[in-house]
C-alpha atoms as a PDB file:
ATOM      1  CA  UNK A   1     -42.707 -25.378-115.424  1.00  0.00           C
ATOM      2  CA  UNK A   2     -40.780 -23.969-112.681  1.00  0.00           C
ATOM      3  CA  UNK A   3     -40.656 -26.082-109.758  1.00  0.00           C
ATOM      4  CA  UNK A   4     -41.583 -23.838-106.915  1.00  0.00           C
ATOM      5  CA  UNK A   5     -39.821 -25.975-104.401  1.00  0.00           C
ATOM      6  CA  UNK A   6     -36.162 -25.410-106.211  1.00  0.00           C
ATOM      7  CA  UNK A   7     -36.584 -21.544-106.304  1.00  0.00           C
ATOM      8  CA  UNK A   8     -33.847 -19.778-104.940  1.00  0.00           C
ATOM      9  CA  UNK A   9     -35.207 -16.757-105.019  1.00  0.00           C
ATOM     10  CA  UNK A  10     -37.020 -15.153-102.145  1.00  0.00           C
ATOM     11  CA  UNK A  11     -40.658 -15.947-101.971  1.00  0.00           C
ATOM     12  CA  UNK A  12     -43.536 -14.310-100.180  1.00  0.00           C
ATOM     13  CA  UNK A  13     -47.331 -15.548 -99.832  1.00  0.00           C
ATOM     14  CA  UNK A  14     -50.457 -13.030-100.209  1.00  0.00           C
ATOM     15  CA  UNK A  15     -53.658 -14.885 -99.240  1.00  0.00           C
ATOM     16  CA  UNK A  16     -56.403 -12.932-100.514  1.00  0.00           C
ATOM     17  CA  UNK A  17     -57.508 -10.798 -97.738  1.00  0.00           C
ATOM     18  CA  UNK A  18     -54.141  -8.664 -98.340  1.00  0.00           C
ATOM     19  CA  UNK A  19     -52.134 -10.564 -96.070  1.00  0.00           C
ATOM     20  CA  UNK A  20     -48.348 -11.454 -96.588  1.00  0.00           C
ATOM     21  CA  UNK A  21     -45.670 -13.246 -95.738  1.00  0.00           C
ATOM     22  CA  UNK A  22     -41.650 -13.564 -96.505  1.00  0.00           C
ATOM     23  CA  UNK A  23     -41.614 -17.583 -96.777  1.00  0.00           C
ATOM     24  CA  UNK A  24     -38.045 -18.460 -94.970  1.00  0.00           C
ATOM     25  CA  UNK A  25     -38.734 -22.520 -95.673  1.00  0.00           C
ATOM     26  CA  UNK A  26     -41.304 -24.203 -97.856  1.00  0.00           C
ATOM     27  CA  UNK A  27     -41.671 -28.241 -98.100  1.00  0.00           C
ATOM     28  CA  UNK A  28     -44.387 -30.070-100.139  1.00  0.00           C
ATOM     29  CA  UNK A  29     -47.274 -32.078 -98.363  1.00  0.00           C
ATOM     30  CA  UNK A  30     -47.035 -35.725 -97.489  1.00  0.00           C
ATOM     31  CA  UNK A  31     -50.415 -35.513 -99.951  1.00  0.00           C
ATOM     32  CA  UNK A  32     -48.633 -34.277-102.609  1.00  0.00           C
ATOM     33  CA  UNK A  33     -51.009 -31.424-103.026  1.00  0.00           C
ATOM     34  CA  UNK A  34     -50.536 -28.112-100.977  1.00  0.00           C
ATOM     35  CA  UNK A  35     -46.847 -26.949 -99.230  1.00  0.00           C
ATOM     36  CA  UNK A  36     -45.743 -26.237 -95.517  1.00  0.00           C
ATOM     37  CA  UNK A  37     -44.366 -23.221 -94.978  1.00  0.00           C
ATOM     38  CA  UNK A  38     -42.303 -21.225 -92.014  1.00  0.00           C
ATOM     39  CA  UNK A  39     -42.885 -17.320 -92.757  1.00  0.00           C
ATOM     40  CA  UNK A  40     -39.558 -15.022 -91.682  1.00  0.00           C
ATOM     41  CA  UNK A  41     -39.139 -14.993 -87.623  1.00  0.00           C
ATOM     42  CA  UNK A  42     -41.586 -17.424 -87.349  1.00  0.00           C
ATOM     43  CA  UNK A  43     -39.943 -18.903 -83.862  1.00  0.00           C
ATOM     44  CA  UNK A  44     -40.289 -15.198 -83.006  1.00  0.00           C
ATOM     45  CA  UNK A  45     -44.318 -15.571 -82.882  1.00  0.00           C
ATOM     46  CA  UNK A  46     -46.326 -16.268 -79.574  1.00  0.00           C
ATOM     47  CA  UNK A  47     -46.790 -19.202 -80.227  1.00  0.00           C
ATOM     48  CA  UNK A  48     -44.056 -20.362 -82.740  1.00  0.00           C
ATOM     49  CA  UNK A  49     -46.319 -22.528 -84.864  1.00  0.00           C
ATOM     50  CA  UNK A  50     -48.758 -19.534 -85.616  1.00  0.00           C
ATOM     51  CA  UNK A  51     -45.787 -18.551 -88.355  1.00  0.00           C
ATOM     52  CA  UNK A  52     -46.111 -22.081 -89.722  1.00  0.00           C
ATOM     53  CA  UNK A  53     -48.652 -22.501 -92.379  1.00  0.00           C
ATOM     54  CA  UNK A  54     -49.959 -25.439 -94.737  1.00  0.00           C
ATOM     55  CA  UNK A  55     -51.527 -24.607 -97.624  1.00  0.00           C
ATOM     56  CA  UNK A  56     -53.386 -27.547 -99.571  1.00  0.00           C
ATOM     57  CA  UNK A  57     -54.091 -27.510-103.387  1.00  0.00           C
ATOM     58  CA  UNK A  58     -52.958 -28.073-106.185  1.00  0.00           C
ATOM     59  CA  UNK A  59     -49.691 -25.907-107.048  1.00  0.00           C
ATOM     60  CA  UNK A  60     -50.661 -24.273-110.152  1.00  0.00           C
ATOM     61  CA  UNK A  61     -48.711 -21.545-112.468  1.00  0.00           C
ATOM     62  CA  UNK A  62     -44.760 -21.432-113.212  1.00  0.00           C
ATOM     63  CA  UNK A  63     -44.017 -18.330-110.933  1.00  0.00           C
ATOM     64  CA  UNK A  64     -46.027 -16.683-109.678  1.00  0.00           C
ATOM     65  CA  UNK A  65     -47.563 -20.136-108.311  1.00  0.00           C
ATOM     66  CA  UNK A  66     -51.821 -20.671-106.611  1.00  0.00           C
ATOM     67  CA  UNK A  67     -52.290 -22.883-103.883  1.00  0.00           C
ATOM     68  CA  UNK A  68     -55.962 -22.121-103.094  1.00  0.00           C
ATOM     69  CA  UNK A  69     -56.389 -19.217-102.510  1.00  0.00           C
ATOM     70  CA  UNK A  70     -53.132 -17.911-101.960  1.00  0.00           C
ATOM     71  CA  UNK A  71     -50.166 -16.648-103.814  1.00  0.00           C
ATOM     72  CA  UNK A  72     -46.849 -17.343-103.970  1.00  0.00           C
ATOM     73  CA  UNK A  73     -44.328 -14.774-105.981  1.00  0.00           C
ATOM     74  CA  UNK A  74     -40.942 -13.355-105.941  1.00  0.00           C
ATOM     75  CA  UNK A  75     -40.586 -10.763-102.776  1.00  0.00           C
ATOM     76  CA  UNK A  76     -40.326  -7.766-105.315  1.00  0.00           C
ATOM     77  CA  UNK A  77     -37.156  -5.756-105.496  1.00  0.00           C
ATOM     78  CA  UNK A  78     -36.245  -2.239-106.547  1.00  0.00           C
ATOM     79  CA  UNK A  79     -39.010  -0.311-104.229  1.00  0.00           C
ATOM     80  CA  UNK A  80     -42.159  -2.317-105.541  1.00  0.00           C
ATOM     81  CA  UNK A  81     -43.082  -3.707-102.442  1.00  0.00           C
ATOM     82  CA  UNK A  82     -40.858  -1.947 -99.739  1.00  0.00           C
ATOM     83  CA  UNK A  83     -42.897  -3.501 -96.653  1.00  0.00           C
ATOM     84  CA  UNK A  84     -41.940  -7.071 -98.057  1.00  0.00           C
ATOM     85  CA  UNK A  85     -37.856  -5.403 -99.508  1.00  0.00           C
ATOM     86  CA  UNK A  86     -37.556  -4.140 -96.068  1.00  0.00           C
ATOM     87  CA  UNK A  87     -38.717  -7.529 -93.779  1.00  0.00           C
ATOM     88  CA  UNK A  88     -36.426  -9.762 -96.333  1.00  0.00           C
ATOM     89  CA  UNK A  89     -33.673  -7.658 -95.682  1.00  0.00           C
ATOM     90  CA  UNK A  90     -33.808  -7.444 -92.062  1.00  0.00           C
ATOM     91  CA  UNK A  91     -34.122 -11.567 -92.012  1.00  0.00           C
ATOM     92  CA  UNK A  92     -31.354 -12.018 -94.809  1.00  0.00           C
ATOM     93  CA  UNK A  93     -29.818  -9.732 -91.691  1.00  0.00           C
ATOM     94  CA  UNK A  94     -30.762 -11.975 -89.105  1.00  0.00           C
ATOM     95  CA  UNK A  95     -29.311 -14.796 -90.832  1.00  0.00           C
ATOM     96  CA  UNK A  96     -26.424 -12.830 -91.673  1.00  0.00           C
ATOM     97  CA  UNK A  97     -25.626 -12.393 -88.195  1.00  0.00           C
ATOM     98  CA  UNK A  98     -25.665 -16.447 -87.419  1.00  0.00           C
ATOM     99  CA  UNK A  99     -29.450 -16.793 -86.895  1.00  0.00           C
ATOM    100  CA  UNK A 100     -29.299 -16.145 -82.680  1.00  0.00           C
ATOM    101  CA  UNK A 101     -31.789 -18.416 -80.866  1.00  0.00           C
ATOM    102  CA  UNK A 102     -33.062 -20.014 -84.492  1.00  0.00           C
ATOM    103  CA  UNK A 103     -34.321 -23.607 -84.124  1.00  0.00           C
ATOM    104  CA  UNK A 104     -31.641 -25.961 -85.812  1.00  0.00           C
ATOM    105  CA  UNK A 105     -32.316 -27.546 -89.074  1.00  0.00           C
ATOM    106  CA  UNK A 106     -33.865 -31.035 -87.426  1.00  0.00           C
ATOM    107  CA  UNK A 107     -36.064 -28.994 -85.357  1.00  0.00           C
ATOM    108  CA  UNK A 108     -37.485 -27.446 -88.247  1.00  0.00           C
ATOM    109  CA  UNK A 109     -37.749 -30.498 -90.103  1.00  0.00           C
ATOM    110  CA  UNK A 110     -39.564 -32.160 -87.424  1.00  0.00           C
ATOM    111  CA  UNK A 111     -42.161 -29.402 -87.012  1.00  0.00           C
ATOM    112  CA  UNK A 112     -42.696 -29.440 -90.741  1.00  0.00           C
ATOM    113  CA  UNK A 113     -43.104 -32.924 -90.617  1.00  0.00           C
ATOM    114  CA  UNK A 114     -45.849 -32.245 -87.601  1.00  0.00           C
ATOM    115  CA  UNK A 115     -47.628 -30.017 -90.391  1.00  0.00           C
ATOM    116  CA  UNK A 116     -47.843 -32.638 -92.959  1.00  0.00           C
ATOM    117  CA  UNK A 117     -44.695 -31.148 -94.800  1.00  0.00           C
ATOM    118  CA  UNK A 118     -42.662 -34.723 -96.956  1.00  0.00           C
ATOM    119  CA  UNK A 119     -39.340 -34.146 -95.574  1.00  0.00           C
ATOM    120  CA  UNK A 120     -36.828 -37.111 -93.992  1.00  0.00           C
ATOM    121  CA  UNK A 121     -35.449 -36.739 -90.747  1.00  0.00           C
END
């Protein structure tokens, strides 16, 4: 089974009333069932922690994965899903660029923590 929390490649959610999002960080629950997850430009949001999202569940499938009732896949490449192509590129940009005004990595930890995420300070 494919461990969906070593995937290197680019992920996005799709919750099944058609909404998606480019996952930029994922971390399992404390629970052991369900992940945390920061969607691209999260700290962008008003507020920030709208674009952080817990999903509980069991993690089911080897890629793509169900957690309830959402869906995690690959962000598709080669034009079949150019809404999702163009929003990773533009954050693999925003990255590129040195991340301006992005939280630091123990920020983000401790906010993931705050949303049940099992990460160590």
């Amino acid at each position: 089974m494919a461990d969906l929390f070593t995937v290197t490649a680019p992920l996005q959610v799709r919750y099944p009333d058609g909404t998606r999002h480019v996952v930029a960080e994922c971390f399992p629950l404390r629970e052991g069932e369900g992940l945390v997850y920061f969607e691209a430009f999260w700290h962008h949001r008003v507020p920030a922690l709208s674009g952080i999202h817990r999903l509980e569940g069991h993690i089911r499938g080897e890629g793509p994965w169900k957690v309830g009732d959402a869906v995690l896949t690959l962000v598709g490449c080669q034009g079949t899903d150019p809404e999702m192509a163009t929003l990773l590129a533009e954050w693999r940009d925003y990255l590129a660029q040195g991340a301006p005004g992005y939280p630091d990595r123990d920020r983000r930890l401790q906010l993931a923590r705050v949303a049940g995420a099992a990460v160590e300070a």
